[in-house]
N, C-alpha and C. Protein backbone atom coordinates (compact mmCIF):
# COMPACT_ATOMS: atom_id res chain seq x y z
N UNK A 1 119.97 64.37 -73.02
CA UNK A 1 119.63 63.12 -72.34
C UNK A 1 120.75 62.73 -71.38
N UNK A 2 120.46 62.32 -70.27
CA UNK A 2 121.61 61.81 -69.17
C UNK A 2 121.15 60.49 -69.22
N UNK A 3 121.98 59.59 -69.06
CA UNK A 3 122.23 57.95 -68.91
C UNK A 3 122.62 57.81 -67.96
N UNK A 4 122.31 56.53 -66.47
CA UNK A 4 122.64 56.59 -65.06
C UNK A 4 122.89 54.87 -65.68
N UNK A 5 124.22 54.45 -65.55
CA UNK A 5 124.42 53.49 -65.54
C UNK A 5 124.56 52.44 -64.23
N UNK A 6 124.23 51.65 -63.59
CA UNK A 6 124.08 50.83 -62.18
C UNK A 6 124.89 49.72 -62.52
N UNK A 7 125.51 49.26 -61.47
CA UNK A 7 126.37 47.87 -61.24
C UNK A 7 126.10 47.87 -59.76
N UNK A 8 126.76 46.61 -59.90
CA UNK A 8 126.51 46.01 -58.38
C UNK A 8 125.43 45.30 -57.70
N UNK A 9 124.77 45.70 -56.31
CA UNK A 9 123.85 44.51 -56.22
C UNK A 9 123.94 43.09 -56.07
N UNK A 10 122.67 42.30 -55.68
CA UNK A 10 122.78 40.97 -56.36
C UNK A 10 122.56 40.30 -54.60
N UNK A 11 122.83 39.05 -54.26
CA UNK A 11 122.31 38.39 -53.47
C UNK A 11 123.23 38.15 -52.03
N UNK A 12 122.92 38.58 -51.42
CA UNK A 12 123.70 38.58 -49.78
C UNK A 12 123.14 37.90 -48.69
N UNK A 13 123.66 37.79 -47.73
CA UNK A 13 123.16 36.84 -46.38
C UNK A 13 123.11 38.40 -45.31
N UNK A 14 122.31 38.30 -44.38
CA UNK A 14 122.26 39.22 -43.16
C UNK A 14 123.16 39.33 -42.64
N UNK A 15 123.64 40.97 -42.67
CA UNK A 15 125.11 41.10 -41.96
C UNK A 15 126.08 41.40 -42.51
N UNK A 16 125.96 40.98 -44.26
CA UNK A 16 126.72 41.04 -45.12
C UNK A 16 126.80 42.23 -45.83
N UNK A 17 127.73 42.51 -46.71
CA UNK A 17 128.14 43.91 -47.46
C UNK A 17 127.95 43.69 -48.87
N UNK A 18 127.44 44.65 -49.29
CA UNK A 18 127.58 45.13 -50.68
C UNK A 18 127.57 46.05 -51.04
N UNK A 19 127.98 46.57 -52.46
CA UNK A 19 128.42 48.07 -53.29
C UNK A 19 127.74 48.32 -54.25
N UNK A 20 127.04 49.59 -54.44
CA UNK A 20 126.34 49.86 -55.60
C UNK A 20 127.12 50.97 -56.28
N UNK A 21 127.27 51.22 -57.22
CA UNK A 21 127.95 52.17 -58.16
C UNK A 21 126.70 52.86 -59.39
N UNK A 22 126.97 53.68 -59.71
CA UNK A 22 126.77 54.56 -60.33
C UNK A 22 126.89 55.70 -61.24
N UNK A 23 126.70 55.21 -62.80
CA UNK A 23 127.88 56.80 -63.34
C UNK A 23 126.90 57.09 -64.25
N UNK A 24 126.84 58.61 -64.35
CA UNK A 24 126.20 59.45 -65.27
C UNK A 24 127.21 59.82 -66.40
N UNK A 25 125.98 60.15 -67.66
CA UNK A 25 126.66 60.37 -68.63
C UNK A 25 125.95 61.10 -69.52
N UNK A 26 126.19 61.73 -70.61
CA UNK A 26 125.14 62.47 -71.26
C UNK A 26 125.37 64.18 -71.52
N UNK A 27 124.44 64.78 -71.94
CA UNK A 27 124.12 66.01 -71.40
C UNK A 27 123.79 66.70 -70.01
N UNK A 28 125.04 66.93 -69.17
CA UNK A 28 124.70 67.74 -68.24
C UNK A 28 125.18 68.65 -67.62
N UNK A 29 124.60 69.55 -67.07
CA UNK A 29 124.74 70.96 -66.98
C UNK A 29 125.05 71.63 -65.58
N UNK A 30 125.38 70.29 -64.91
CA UNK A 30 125.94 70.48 -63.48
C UNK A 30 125.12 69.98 -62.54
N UNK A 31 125.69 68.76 -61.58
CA UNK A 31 124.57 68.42 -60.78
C UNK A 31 125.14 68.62 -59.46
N UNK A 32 124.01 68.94 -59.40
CA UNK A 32 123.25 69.51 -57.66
C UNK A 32 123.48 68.38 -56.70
N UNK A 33 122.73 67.29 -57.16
CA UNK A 33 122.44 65.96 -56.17
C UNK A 33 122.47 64.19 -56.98
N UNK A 34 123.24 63.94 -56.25
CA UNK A 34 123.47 62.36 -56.57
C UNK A 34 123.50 61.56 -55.53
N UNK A 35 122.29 60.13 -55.68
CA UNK A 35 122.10 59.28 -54.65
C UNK A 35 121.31 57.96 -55.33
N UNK A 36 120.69 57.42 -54.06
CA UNK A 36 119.87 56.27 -54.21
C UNK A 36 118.88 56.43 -53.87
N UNK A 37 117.84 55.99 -54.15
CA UNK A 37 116.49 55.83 -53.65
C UNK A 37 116.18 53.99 -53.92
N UNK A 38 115.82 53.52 -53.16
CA UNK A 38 115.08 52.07 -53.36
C UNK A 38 113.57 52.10 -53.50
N UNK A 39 112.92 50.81 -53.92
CA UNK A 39 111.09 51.13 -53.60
C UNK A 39 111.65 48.60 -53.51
N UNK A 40 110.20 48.56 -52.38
CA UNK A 40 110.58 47.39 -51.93
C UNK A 40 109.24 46.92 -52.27
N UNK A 41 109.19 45.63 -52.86
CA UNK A 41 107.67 45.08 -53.34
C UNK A 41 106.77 45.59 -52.45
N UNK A 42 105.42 46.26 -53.06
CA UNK A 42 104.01 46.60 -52.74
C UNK A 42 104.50 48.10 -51.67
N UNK A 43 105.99 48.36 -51.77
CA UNK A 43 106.14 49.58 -51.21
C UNK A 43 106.33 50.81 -51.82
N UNK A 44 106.34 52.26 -51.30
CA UNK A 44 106.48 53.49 -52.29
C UNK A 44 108.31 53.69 -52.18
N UNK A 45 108.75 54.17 -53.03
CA UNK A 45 110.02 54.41 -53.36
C UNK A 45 110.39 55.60 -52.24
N UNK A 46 111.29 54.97 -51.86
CA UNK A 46 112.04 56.01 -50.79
C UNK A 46 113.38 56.16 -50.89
N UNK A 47 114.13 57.48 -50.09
CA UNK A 47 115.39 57.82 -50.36
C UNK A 47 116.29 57.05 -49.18
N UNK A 48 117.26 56.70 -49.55
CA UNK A 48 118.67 55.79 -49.33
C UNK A 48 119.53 56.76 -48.87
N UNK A 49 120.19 57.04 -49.65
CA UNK A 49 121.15 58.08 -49.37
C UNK A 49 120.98 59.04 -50.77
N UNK A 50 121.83 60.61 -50.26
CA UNK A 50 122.36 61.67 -51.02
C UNK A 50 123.25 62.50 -50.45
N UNK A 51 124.11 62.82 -51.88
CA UNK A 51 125.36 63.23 -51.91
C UNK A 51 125.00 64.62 -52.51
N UNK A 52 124.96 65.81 -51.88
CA UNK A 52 124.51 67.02 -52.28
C UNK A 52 125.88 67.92 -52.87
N UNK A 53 125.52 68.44 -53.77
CA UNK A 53 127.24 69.83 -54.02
C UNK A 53 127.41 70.45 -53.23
N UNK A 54 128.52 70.76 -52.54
CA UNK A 54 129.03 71.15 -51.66
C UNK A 54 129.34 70.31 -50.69
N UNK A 55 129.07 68.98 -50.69
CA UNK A 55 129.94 67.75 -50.15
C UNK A 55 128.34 67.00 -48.68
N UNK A 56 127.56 68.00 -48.52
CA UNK A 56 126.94 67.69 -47.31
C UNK A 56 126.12 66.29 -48.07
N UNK A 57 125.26 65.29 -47.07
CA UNK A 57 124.97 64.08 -47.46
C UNK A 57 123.84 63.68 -46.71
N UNK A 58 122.49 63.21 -47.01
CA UNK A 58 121.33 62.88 -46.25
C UNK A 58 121.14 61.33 -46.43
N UNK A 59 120.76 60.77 -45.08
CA UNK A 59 120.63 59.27 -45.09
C UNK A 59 119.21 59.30 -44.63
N UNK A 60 118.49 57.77 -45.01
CA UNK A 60 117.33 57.75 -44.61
C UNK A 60 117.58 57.01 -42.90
N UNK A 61 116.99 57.10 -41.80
CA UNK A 61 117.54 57.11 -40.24
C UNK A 61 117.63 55.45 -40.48
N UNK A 62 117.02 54.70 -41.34
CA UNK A 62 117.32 53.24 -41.23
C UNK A 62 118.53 52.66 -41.85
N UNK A 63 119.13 53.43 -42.75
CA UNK A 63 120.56 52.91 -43.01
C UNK A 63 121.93 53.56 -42.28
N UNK A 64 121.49 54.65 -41.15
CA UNK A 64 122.65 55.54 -40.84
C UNK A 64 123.40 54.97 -40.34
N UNK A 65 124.63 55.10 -40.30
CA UNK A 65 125.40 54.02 -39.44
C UNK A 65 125.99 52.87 -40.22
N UNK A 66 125.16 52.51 -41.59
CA UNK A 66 125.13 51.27 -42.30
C UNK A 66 125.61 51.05 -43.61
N UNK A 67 125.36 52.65 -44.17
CA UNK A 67 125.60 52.78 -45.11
C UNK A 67 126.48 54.06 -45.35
N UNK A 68 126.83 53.78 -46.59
CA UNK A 68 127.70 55.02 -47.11
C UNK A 68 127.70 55.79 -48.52
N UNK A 69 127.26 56.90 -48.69
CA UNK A 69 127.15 57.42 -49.72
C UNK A 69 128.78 57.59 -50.47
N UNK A 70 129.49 58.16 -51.22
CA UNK A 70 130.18 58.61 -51.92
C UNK A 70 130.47 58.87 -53.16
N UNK A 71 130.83 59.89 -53.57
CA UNK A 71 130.67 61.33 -55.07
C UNK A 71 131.50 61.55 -55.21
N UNK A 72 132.24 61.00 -56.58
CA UNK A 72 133.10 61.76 -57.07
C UNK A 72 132.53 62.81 -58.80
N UNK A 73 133.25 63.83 -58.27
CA UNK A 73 132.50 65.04 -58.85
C UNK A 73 133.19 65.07 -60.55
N UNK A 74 134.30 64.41 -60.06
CA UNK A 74 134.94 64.93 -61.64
C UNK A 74 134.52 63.76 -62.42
N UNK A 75 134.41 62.47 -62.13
CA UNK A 75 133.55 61.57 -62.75
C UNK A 75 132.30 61.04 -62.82
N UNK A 76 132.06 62.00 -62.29
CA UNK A 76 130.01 61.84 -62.36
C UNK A 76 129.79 60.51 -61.92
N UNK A 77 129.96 60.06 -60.93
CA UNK A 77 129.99 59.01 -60.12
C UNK A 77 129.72 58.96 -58.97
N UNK A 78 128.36 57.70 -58.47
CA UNK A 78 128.03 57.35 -56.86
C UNK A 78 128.14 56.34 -56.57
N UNK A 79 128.92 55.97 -55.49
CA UNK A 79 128.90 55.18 -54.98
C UNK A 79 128.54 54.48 -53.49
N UNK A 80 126.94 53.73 -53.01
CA UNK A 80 127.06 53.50 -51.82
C UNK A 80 127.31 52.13 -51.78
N UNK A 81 128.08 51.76 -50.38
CA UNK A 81 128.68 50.98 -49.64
C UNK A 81 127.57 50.82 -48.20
N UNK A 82 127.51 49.05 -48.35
CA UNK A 82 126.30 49.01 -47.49
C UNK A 82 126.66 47.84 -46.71
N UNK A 83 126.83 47.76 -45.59
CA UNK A 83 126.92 47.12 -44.80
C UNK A 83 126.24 46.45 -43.48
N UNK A 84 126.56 45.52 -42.85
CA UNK A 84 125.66 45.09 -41.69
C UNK A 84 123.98 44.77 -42.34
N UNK A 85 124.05 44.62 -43.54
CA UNK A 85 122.43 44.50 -44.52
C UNK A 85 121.73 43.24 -43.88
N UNK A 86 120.40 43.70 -44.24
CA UNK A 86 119.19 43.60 -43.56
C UNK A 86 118.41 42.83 -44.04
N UNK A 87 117.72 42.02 -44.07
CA UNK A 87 116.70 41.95 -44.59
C UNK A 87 115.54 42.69 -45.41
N UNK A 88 115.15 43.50 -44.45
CA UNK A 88 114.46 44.64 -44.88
C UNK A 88 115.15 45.69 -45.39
N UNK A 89 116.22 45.37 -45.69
CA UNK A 89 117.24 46.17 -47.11
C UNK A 89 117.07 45.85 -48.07
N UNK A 90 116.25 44.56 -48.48
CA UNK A 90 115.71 43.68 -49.81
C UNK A 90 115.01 44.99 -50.79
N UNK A 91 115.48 45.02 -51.85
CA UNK A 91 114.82 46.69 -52.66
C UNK A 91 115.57 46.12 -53.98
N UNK A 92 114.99 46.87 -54.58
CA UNK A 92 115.32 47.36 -55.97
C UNK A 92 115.86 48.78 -55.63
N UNK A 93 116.98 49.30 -55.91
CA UNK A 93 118.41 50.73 -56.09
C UNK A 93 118.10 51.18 -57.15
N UNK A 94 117.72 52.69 -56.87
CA UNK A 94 118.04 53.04 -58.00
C UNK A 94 118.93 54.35 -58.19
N UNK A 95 119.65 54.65 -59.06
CA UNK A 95 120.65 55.64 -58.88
C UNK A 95 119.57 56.71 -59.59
N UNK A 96 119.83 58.10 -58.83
CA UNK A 96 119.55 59.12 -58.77
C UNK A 96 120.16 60.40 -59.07
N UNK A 97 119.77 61.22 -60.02
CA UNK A 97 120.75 62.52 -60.33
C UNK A 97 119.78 64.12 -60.48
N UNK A 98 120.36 64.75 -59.68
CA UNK A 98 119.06 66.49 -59.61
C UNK A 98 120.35 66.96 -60.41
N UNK A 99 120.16 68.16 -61.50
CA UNK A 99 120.91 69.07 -62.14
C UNK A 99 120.52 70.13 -61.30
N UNK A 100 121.08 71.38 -61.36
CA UNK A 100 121.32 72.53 -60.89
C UNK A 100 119.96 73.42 -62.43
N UNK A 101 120.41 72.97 -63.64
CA UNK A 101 119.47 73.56 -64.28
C UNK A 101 117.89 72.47 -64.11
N UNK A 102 117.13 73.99 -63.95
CA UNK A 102 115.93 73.72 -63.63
C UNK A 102 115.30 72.27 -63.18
N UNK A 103 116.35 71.87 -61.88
CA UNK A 103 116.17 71.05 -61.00
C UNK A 103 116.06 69.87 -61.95
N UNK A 104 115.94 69.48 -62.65
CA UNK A 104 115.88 68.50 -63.79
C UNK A 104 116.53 66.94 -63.32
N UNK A 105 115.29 65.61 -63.16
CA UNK A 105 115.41 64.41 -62.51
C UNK A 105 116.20 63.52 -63.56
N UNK A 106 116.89 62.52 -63.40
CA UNK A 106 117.24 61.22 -63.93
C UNK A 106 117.12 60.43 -62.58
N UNK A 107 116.77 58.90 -63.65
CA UNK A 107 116.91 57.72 -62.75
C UNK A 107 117.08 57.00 -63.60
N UNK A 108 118.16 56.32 -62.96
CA UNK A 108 118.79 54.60 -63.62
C UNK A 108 117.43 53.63 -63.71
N UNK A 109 117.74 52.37 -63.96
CA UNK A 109 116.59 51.74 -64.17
C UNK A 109 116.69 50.70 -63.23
N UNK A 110 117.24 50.43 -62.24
CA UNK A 110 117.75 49.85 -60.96
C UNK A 110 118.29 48.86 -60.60
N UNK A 111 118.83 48.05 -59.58
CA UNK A 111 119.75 47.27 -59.93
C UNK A 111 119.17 46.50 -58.20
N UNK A 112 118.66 45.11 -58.33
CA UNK A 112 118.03 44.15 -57.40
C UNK A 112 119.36 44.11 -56.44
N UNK A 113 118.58 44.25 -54.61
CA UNK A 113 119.78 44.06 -53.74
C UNK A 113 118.71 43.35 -52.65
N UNK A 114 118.78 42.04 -52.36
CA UNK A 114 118.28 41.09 -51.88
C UNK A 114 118.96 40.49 -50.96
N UNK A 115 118.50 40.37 -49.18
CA UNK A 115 119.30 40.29 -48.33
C UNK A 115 118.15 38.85 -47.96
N UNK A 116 119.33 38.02 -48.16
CA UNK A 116 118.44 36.43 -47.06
C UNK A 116 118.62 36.92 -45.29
N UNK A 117 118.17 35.77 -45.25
CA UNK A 117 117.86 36.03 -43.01
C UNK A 117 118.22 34.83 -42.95
């Protein structure tokens, strides 16, 4: 079993910054990929950012520029850094982990990031 623990979050004004964190724990067998995905009332869950092994990193084109992924490998840890936030950054986060064995998913249980206008 892997455990994705979330902090951070919580209530901001437009323009403003916040940090989401992320640490795995558990049984695991080497991971591949660590990130975020959000899903926003009456919307489908989409990807945020990822932090792939071997250091490369995919953003979704609406946070580029805005946001920041970062992985540290020896502590099974993500962290994005989000800035210039949006309104339509209003989501529920959720931290995300792919293993290397047989591609194998975790997800945290998510952590509310709510941007006023």
């Amino acid at each position: 079993q892997v455990q994705l623990v979330e902090s951070g979050g919580g209530l901001v004004q437009a323009g403003g910054s916040l940090r989401v964190s992320c640490a795995a724990s558990g049984t695991i067998f080497g991971i591949d990929a660590m990130g975020w995905y959000r899903q926003a009332p009456g919307k489908q869950r989409e990807l945020v950012a990822l932090a792939k092994s071997g250091g490369s990193t995919n953003y979704a084109d609406s946070v580029k520029g805005r946001f920041t992924i970062s992985r540290d490998n020896a502590k099974n840890t993500v962290d994005l850094q989000m800035n210039s936030l949006k309104p339509e950054d209003t989501a529920v986060y959720y931290c995300y982990l792919r293993q290397f064995l047989m591609s194998k998913e975790s997800w945290g249980q998510g952590t509310q990031v709510t941007v006023s206008s």
